[in-house]
Protein backbone atom coordinates (compact mmCIF):
# COMPACT_ATOMS: atom_id res chain seq x y z
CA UNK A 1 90.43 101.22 84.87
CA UNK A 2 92.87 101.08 87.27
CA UNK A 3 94.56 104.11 89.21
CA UNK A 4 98.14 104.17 90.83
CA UNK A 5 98.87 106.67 93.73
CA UNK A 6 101.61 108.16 93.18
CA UNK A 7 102.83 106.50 97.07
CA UNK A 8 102.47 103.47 95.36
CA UNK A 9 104.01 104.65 91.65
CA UNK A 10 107.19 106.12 93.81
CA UNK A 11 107.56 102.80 96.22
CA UNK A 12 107.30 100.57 92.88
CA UNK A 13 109.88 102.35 90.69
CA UNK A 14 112.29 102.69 93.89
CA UNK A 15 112.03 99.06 94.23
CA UNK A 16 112.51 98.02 90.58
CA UNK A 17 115.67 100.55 90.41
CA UNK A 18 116.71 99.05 93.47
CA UNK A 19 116.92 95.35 91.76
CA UNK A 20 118.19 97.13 88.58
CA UNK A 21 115.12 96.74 86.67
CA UNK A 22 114.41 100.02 85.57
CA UNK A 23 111.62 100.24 82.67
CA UNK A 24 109.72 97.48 84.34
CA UNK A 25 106.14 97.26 85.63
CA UNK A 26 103.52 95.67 87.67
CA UNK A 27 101.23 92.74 86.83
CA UNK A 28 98.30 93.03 88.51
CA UNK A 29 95.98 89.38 88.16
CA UNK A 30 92.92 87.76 90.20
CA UNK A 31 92.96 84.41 90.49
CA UNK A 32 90.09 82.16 91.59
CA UNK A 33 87.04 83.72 91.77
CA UNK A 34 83.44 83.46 93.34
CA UNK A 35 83.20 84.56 96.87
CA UNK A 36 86.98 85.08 97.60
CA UNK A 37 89.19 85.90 95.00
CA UNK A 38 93.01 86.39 95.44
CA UNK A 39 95.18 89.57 93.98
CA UNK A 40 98.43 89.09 92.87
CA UNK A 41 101.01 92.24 92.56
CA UNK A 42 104.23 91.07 90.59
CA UNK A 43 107.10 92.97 88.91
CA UNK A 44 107.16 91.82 85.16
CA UNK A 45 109.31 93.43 82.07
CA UNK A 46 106.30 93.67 79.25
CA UNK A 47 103.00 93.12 79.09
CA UNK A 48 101.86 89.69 77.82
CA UNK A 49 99.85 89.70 74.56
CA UNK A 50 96.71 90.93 75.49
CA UNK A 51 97.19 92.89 78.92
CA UNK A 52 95.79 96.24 79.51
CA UNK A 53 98.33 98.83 80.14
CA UNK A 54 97.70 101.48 82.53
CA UNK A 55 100.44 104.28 82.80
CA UNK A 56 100.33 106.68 85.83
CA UNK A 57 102.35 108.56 87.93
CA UNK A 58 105.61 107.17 86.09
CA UNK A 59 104.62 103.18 86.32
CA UNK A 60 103.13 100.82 83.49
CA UNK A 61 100.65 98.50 85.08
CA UNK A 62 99.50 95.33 83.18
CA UNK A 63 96.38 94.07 83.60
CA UNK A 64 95.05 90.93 83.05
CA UNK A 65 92.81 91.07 80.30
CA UNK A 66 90.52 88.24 81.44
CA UNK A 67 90.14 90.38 84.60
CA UNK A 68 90.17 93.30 83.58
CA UNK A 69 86.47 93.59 84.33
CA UNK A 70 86.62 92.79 87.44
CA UNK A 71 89.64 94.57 88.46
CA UNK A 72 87.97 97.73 87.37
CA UNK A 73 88.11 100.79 89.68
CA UNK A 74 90.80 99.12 91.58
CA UNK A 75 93.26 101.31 93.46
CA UNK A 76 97.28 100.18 93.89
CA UNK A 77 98.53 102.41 97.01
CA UNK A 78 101.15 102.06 99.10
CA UNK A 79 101.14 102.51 102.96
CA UNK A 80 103.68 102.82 105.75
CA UNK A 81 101.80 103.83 109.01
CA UNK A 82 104.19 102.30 111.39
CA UNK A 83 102.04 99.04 112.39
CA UNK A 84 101.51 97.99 108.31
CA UNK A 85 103.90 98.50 105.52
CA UNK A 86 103.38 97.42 101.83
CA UNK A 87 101.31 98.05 99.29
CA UNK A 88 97.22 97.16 99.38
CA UNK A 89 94.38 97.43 96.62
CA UNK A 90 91.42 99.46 97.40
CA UNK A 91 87.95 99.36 95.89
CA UNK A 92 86.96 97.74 92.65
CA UNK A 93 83.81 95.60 92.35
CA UNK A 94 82.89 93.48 95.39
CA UNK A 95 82.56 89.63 94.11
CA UNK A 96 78.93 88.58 94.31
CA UNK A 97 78.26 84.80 95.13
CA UNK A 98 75.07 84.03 93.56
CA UNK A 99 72.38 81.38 94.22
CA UNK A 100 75.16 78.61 93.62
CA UNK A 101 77.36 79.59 96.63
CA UNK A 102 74.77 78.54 99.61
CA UNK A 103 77.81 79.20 102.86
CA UNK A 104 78.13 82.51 101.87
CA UNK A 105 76.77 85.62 103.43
């Protein structure tokens, strides 16, 4: 499952009230796969059909349900230490290559 911190749950809904979409939520997705897979973090109104819905802290998340797997034990936060400012995912499991991805490692 994925967890929200509630620095990340607080930065979200002040954004989404901010553009006057209250109610709204995240879409969290991976795209590609393999060694190097890419995150996305977008704002959508509803789940699509068959997204996992997390609720925490005050924020619905929707989750992929393809990678919902893979996405598990990810973390949404959000930092602001002066140098970086946005929000990051944390953890989750580590893509393995396998014996068909020879450049890796």
């Amino acid at each position: 499952m994925v967890t929200i911190t509630s620095q990340a749950a607080d930065k979200a809904k002040e954004f989404l009230a901010k553009e006057g979409k209250d109610g709204w939520g995240l879409r969290l997705s991976l795209y590609g796969g393999g060694c190097a897979p890419s995150y996305g973090l977008d704002i959508a109104e509803n789940p699509e059909a068959d997204d996992e819905i997390v609720e925490q802290n005050g924020l619905r998340v929707f989750v992929d349900k393809d990678a919902s797997a893979a996405l598990s034990g990810m973390e949404i936060d959000y930092v602001d230490d002066g140098s970086v400012q946005g929000f990051v995912l944390r953890g989750g499991e580590q893509p393995s290559c396998g014996p068909s991805c020879s450049s890796c490692g």
